[in-house]
PDB file of N, CA and C in Angstrom:
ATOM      1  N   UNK A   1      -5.004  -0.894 -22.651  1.00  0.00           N
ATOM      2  CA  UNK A   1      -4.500  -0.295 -21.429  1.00  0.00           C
ATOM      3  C   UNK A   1      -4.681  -1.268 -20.258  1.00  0.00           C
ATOM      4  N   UNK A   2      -3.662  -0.906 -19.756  1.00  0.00           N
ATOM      5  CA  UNK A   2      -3.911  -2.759 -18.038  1.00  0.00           C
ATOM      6  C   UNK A   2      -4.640  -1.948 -17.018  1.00  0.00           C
ATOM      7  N   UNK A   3      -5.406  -2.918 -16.513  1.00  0.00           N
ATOM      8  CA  UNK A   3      -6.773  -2.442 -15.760  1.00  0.00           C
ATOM      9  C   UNK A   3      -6.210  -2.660 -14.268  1.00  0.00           C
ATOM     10  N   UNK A   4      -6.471  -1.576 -13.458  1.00  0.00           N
ATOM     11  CA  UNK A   4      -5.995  -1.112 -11.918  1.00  0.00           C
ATOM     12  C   UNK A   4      -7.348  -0.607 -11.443  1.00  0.00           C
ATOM     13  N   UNK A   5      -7.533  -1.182 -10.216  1.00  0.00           N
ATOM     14  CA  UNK A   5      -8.715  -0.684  -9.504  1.00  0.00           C
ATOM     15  C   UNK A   5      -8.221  -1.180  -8.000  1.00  0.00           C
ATOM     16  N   UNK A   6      -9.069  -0.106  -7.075  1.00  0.00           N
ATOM     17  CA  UNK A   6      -8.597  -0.254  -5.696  1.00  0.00           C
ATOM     18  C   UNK A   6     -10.179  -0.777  -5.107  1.00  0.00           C
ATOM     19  N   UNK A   7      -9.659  -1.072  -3.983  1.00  0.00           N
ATOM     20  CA  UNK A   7     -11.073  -1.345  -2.541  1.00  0.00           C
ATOM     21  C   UNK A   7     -10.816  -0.809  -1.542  1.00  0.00           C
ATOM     22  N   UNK A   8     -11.644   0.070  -0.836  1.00  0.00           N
ATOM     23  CA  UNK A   8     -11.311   0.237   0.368  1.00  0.00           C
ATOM     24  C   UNK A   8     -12.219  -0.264   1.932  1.00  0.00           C
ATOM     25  N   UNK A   9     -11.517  -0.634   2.701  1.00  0.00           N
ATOM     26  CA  UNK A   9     -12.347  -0.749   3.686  1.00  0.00           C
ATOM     27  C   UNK A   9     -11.993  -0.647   5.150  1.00  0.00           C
ATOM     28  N   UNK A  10     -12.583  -0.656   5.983  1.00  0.00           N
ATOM     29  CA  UNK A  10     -12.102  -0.391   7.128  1.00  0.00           C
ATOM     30  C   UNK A  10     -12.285  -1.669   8.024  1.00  0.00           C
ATOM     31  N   UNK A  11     -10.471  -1.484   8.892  1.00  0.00           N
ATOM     32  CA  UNK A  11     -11.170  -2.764   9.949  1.00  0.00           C
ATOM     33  C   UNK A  11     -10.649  -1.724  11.700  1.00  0.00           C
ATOM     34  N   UNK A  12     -11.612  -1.537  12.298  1.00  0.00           N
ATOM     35  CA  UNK A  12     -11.770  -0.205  13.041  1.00  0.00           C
ATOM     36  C   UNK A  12     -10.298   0.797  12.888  1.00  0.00           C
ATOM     37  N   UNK A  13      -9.593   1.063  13.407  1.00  0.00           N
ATOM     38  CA  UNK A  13      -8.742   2.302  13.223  1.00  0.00           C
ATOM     39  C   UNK A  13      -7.778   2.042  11.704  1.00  0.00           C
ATOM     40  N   UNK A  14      -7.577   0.756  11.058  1.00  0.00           N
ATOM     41  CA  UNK A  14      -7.184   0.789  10.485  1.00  0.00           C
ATOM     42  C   UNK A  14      -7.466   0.689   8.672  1.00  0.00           C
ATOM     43  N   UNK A  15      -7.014   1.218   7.551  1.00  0.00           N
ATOM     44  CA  UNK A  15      -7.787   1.301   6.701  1.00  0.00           C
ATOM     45  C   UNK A  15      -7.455   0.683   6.026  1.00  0.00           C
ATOM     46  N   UNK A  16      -7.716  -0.499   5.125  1.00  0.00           N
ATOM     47  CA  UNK A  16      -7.113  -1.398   4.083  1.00  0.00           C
ATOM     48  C   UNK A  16      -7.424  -1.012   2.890  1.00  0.00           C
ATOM     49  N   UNK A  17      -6.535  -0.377   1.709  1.00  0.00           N
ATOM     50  CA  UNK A  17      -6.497  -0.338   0.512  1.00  0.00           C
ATOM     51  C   UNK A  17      -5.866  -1.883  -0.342  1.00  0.00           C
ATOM     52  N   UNK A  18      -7.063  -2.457  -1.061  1.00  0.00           N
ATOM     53  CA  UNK A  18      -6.620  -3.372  -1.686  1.00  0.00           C
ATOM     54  C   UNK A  18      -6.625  -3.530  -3.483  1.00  0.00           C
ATOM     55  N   UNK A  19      -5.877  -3.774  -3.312  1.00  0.00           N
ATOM     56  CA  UNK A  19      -4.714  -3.500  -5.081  1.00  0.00           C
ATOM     57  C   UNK A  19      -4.809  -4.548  -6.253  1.00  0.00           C
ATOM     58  N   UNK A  20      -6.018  -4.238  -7.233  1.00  0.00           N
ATOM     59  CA  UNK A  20      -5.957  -4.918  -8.027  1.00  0.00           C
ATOM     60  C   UNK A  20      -5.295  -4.896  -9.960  1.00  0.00           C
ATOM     61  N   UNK A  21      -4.746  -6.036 -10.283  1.00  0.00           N
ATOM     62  CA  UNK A  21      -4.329  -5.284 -11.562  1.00  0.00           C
ATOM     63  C   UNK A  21      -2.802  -5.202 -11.583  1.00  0.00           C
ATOM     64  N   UNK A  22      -3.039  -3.862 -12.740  1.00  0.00           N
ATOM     65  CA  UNK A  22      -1.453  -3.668 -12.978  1.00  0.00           C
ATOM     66  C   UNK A  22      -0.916  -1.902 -12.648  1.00  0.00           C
ATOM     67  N   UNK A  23      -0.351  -1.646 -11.386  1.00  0.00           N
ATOM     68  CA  UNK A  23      -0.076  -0.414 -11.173  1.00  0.00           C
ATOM     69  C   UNK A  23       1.333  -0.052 -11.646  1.00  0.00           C
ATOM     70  N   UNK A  24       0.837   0.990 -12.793  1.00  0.00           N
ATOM     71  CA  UNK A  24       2.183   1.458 -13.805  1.00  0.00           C
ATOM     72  C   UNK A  24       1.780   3.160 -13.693  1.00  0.00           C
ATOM     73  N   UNK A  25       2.621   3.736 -14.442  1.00  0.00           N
ATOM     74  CA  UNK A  25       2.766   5.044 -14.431  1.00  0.00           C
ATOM     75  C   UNK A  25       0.787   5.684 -15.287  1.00  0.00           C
ATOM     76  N   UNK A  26       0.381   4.853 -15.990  1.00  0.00           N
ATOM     77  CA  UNK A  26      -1.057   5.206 -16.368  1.00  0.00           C
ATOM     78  C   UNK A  26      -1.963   5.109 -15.166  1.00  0.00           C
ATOM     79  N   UNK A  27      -2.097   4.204 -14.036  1.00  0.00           N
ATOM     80  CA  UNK A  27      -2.801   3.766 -13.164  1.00  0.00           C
ATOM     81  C   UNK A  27      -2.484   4.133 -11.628  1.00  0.00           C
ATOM     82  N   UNK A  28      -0.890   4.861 -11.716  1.00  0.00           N
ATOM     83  CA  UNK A  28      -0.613   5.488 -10.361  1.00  0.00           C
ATOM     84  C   UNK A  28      -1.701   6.548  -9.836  1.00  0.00           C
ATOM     85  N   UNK A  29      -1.847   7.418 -10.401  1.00  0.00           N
ATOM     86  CA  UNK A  29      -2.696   8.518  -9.601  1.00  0.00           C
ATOM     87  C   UNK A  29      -3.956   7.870  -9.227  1.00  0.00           C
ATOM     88  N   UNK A  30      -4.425   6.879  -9.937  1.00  0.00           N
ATOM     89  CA  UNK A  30      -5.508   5.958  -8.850  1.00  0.00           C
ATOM     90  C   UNK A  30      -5.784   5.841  -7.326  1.00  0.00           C
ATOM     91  N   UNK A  31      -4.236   5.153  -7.182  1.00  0.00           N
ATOM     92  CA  UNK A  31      -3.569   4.753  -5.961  1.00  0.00           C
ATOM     93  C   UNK A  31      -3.303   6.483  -5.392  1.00  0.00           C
ATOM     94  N   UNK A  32      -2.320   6.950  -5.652  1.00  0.00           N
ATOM     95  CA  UNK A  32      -2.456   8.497  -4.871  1.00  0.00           C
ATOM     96  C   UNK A  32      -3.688   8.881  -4.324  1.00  0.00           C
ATOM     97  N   UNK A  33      -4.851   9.232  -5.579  1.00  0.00           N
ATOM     98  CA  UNK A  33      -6.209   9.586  -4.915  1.00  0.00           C
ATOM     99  C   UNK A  33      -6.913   8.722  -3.637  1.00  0.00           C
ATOM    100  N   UNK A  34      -6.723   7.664  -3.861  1.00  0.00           N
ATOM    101  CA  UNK A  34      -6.930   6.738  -2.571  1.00  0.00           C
ATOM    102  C   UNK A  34      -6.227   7.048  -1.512  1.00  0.00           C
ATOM    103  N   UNK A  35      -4.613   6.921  -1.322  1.00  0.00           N
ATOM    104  CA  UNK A  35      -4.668   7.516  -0.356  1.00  0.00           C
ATOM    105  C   UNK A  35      -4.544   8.934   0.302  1.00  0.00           C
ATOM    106  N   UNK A  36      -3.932   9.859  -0.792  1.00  0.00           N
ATOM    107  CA  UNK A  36      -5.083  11.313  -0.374  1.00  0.00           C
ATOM    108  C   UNK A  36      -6.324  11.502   0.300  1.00  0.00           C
ATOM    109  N   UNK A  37      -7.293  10.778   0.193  1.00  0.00           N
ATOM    110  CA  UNK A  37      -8.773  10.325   0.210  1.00  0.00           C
ATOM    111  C   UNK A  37      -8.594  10.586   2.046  1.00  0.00           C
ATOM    112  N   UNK A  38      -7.293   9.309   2.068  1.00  0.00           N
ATOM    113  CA  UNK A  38      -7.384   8.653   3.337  1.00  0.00           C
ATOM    114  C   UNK A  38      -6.962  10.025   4.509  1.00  0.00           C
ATOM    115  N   UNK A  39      -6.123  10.228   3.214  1.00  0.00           N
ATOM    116  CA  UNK A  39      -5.262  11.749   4.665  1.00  0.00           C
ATOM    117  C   UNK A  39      -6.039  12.776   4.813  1.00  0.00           C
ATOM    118  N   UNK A  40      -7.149  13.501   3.755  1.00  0.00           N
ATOM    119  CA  UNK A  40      -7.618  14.717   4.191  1.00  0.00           C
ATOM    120  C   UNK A  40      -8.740  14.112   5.706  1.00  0.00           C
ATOM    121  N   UNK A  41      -9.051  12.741   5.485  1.00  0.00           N
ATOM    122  CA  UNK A  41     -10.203  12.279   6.581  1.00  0.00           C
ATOM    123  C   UNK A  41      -9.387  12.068   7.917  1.00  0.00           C
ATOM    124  N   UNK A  42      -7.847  12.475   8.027  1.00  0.00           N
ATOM    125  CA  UNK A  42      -7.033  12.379   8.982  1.00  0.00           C
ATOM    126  C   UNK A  42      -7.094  10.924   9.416  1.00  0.00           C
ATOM    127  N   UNK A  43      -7.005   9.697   8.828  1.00  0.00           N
ATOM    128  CA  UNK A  43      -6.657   8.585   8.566  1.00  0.00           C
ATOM    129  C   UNK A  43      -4.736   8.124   8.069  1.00  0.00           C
ATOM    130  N   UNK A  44      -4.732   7.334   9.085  1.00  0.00           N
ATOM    131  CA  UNK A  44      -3.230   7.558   8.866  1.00  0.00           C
ATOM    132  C   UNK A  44      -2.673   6.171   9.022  1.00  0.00           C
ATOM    133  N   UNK A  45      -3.299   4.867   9.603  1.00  0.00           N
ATOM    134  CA  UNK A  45      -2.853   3.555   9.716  1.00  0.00           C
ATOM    135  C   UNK A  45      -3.781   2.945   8.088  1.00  0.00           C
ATOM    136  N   UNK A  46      -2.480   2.491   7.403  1.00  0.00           N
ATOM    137  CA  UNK A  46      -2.931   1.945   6.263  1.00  0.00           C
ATOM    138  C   UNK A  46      -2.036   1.131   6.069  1.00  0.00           C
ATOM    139  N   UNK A  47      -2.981  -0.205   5.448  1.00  0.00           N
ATOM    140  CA  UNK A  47      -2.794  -1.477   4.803  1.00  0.00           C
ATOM    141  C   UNK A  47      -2.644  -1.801   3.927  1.00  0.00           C
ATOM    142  N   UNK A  48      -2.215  -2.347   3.153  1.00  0.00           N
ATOM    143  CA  UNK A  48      -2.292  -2.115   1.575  1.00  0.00           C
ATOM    144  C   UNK A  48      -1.460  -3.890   0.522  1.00  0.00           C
ATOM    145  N   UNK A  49      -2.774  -3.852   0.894  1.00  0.00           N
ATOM    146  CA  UNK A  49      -3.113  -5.661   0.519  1.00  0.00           C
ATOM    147  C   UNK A  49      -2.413  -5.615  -0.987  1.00  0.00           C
ATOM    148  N   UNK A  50      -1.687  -6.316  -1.266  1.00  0.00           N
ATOM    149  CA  UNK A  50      -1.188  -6.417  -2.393  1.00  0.00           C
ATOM    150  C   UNK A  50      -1.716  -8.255  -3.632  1.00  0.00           C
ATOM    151  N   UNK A  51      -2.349  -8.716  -2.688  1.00  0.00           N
ATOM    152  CA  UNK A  51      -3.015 -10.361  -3.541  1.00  0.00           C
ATOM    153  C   UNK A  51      -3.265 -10.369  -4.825  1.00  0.00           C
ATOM    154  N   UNK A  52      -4.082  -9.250  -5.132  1.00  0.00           N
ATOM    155  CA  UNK A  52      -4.456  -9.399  -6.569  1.00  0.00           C
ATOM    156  C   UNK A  52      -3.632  -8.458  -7.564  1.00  0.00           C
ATOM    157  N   UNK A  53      -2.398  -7.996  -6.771  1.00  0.00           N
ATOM    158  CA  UNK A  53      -1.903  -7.036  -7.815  1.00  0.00           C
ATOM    159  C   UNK A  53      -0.645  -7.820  -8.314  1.00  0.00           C
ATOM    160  N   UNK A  54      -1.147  -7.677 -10.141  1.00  0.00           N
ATOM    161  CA  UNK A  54       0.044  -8.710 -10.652  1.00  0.00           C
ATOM    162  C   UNK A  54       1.448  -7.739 -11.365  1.00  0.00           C
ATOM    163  N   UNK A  55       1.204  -6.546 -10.904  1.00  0.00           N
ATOM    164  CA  UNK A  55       2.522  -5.939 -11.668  1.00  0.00           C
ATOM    165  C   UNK A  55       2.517  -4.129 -11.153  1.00  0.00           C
ATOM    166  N   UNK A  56       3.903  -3.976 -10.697  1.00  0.00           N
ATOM    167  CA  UNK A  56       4.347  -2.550  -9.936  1.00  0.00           C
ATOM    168  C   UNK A  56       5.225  -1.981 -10.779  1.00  0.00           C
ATOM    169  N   UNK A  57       4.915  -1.030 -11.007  1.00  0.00           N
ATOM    170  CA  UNK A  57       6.271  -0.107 -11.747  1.00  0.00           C
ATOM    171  C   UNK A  57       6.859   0.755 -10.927  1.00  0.00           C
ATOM    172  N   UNK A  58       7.785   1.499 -11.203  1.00  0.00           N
ATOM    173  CA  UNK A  58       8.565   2.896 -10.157  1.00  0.00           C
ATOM    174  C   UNK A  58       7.485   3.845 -10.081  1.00  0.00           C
ATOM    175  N   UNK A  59       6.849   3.854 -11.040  1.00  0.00           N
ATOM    176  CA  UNK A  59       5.836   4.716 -11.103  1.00  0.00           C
ATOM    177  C   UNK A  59       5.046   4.502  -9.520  1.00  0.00           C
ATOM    178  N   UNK A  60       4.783   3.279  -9.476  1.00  0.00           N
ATOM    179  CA  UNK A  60       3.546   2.739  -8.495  1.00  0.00           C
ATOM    180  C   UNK A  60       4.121   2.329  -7.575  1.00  0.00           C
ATOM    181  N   UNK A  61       5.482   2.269  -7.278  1.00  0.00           N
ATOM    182  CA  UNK A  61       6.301   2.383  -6.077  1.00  0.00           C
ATOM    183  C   UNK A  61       6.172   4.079  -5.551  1.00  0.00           C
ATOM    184  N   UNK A  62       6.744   4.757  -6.286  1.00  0.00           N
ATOM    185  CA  UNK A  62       7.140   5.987  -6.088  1.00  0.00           C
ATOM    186  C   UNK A  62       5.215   6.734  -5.431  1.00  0.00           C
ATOM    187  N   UNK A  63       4.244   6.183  -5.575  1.00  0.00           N
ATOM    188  CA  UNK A  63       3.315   6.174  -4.592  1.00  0.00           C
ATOM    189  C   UNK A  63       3.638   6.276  -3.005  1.00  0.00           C
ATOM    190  N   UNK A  64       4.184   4.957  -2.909  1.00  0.00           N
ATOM    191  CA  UNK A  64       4.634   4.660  -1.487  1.00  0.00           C
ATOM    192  C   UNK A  64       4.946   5.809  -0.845  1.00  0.00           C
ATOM    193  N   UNK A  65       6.127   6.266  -1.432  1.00  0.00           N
ATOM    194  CA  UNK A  65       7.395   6.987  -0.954  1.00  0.00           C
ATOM    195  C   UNK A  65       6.693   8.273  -0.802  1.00  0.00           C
ATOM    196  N   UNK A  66       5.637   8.513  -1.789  1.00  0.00           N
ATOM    197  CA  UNK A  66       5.206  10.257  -1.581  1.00  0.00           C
ATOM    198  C   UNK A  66       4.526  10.267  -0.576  1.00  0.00           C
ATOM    199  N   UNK A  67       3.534   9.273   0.105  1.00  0.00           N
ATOM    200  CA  UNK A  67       2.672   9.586   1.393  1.00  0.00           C
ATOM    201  C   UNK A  67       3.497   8.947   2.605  1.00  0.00           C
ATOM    202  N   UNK A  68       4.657   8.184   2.674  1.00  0.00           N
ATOM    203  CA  UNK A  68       4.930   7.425   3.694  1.00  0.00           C
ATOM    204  C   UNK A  68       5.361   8.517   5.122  1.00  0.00           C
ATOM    205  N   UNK A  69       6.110   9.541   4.789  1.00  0.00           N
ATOM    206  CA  UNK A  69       6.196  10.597   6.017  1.00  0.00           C
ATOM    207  C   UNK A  69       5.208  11.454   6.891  1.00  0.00           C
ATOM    208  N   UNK A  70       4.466  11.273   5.606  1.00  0.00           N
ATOM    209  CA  UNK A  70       2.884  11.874   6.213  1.00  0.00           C
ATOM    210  C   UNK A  70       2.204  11.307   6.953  1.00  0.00           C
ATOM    211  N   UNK A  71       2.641   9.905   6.947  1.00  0.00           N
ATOM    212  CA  UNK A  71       1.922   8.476   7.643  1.00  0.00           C
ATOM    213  C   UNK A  71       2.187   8.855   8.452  1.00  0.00           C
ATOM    214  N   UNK A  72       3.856   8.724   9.223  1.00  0.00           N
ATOM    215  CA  UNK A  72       4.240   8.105  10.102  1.00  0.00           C
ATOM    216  C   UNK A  72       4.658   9.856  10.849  1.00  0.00           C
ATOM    217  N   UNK A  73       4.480  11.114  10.148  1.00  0.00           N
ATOM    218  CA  UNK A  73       4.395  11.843  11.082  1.00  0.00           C
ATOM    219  C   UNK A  73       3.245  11.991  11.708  1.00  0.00           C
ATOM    220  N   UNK A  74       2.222  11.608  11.577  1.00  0.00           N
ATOM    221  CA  UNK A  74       0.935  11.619  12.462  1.00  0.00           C
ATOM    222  C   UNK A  74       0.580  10.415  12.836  1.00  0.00           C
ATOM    223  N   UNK A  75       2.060   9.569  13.423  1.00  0.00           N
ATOM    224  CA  UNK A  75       1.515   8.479  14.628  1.00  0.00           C
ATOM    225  C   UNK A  75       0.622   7.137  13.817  1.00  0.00           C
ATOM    226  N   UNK A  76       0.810   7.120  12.258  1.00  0.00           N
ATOM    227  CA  UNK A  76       0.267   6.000  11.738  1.00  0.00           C
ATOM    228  C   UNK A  76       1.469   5.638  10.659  1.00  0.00           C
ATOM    229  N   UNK A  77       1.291   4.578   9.694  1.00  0.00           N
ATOM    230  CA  UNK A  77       2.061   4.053   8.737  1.00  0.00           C
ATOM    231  C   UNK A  77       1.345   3.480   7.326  1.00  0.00           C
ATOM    232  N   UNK A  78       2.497   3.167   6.335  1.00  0.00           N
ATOM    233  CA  UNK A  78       1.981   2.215   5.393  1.00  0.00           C
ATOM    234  C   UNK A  78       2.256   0.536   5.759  1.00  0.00           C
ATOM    235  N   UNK A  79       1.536  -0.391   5.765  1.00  0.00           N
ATOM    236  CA  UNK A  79       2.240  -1.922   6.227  1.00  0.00           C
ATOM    237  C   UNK A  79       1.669  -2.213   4.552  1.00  0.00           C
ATOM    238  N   UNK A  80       2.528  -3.030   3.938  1.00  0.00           N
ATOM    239  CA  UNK A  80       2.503  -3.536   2.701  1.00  0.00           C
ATOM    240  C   UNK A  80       2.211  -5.190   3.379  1.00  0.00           C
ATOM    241  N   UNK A  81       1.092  -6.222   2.601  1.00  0.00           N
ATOM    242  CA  UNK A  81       0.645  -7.560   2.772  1.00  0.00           C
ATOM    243  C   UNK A  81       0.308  -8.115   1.488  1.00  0.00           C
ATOM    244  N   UNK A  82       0.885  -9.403   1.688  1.00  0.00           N
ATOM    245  CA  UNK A  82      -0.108 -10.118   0.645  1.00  0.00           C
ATOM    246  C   UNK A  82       0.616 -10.231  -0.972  1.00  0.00           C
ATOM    247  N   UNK A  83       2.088 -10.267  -0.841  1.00  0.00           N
ATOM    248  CA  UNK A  83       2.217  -9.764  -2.317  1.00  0.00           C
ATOM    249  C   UNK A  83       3.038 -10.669  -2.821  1.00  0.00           C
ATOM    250  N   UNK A  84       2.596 -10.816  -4.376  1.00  0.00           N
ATOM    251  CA  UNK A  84       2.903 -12.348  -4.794  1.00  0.00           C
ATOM    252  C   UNK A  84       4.703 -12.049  -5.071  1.00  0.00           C
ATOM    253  N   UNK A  85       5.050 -12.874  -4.921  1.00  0.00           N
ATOM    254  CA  UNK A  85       6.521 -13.213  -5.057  1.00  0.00           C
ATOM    255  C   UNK A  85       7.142 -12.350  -6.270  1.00  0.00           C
ATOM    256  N   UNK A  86       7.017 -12.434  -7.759  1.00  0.00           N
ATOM    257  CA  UNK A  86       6.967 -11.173  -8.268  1.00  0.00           C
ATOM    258  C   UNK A  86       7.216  -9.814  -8.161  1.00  0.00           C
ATOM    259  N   UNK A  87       5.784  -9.553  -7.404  1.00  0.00           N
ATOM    260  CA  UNK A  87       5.950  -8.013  -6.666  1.00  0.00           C
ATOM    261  C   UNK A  87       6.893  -7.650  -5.947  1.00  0.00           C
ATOM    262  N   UNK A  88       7.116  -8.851  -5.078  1.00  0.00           N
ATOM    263  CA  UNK A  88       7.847  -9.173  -3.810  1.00  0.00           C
ATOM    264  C   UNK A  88       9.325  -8.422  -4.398  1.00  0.00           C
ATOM    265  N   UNK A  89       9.630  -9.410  -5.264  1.00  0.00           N
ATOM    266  CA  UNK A  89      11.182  -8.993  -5.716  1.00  0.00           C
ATOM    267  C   UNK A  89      11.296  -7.621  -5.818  1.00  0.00           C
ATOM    268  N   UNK A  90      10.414  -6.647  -6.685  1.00  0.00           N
ATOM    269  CA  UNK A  90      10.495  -5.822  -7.392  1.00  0.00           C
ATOM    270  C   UNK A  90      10.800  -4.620  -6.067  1.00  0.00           C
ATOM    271  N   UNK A  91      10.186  -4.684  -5.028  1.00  0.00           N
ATOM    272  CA  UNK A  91      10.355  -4.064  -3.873  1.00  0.00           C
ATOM    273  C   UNK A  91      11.376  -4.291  -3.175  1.00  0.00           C
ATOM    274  N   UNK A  92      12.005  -5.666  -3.166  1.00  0.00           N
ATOM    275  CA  UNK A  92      13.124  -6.164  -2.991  1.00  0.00           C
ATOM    276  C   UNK A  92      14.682  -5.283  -3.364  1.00  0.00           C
ATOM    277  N   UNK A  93      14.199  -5.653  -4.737  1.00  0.00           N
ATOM    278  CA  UNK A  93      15.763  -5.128  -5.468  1.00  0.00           C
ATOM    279  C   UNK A  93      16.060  -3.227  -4.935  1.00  0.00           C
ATOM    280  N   UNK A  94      15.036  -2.905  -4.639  1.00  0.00           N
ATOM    281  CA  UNK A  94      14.874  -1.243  -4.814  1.00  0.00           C
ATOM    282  C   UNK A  94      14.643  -1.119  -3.141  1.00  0.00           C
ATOM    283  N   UNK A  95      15.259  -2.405  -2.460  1.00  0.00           N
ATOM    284  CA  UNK A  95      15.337  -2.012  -0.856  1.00  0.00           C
ATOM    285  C   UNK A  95      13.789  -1.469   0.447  1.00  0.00           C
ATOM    286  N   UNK A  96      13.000  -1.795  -0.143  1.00  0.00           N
ATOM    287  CA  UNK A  96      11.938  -1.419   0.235  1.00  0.00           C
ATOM    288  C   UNK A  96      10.844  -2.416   1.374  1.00  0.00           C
ATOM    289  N   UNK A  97      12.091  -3.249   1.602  1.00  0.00           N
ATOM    290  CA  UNK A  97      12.047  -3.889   2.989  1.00  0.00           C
ATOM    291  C   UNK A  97      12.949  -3.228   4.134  1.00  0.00           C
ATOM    292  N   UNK A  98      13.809  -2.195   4.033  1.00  0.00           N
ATOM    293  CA  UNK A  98      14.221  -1.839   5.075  1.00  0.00           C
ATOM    294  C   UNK A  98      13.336  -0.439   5.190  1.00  0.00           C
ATOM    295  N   UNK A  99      12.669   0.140   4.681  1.00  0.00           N
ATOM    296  CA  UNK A  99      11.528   1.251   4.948  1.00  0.00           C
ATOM    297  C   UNK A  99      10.155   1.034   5.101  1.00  0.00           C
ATOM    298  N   UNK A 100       9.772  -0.396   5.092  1.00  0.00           N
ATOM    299  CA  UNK A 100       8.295  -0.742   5.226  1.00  0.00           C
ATOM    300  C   UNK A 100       8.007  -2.070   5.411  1.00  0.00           C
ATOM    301  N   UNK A 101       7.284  -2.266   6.591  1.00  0.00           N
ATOM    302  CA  UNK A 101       7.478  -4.137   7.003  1.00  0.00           C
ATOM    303  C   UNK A 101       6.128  -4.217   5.975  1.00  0.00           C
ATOM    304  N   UNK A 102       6.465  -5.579   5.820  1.00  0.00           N
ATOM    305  CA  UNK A 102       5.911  -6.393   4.696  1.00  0.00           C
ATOM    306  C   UNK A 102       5.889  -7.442   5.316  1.00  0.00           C
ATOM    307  N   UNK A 103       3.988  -8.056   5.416  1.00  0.00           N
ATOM    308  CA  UNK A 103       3.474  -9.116   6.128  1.00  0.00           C
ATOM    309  C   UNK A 103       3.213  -9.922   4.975  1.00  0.00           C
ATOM    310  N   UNK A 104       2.932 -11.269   5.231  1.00  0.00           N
ATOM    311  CA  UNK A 104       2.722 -12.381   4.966  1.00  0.00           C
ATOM    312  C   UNK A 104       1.198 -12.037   4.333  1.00  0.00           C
ATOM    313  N   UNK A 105       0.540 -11.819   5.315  1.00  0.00           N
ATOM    314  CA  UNK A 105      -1.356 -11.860   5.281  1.00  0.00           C
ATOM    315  C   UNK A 105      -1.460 -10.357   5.874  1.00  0.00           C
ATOM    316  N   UNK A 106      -2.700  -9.947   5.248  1.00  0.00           N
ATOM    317  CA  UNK A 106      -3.329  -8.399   5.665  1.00  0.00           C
ATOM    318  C   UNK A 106      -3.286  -9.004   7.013  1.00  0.00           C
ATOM    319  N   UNK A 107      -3.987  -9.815   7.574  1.00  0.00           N
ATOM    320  CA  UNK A 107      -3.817  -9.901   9.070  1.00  0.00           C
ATOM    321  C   UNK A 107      -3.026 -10.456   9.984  1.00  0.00           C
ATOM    322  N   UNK A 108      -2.142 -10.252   9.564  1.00  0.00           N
ATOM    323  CA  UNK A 108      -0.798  -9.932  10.216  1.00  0.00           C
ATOM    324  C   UNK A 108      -0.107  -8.392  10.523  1.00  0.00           C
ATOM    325  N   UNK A 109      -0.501  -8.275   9.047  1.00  0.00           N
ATOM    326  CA  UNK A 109       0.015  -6.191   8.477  1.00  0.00           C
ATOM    327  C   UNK A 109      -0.992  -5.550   9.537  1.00  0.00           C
ATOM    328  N   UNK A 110      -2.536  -5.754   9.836  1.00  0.00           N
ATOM    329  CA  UNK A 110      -3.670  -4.725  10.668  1.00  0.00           C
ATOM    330  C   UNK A 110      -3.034  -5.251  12.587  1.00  0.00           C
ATOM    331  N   UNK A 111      -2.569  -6.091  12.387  1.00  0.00           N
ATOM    332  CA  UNK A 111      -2.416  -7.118  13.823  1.00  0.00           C
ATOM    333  C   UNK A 111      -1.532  -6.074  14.346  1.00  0.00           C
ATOM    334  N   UNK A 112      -0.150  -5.653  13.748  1.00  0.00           N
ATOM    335  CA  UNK A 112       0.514  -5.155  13.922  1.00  0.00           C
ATOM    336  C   UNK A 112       0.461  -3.734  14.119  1.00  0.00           C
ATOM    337  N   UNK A 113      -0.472  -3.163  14.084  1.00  0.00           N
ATOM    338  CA  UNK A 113      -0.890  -1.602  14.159  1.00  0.00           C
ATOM    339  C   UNK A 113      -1.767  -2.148  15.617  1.00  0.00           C
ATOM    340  N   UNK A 114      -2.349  -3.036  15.642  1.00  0.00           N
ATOM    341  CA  UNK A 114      -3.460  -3.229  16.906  1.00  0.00           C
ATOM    342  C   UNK A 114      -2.119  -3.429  18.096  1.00  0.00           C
ATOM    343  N   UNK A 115      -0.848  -3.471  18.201  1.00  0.00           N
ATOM    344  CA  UNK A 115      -0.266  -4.605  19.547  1.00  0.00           C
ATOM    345  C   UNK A 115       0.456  -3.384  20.317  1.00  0.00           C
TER     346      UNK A 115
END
């Protein structure tokens, strides 16, 4: 089975979930519970470092899409960073640069919630 594990941490208002592994339809509800986690604590600016994650399925897209309104109706968002070229595409082909900016570096993605 491909091994998925998250980190979380905080850099003051904003919360960085960082993504390791392979997020497929076995390893999605990982990622959900994380950020569930984030929303019942009424946490709503999230990061979501993508460096060490070497593989996304629809499964682990379709994450995104279930919390992203919840984000951004309470005045916060998802910013996607950090994601290897690979990933990159896979978000690509399925348009997911015109619903979610996608930084270079986490600190760029937290910069952008601070301005």
């Amino acid at each position: 089975m491909a091994e998925f594990s998250t980190k979380h941490r905080e850099y003051g208002e904003v919360n960085i979930i960082e993504l390791n592994g392979y997020l497929d339809a076995h390893t999605a509800q990982h990622l959900e519970h994380a950020i569930s986690d984030l929303i019942t604590k009424n946490k709503f600016k999230v990061v979501v470092n993508f460096e060490k994650l070497k593989y996304i399925s629809s499964a682990g897209l379709g994450v995104f899409m279930a919390f992203i309104e919840t984000m951004r109706t309470n005045s916060g968002d998802i910013k996607l960073a950090a994601m290897q070229p690979s990933v990159y595409n896979i978000f690509d082909l399925l348009g997911f640069p015109l619903l979610y900016e996608i930084f270079p570096t986490e600190t760029e993605a937290v910069n952008k919630f601070n301005q």
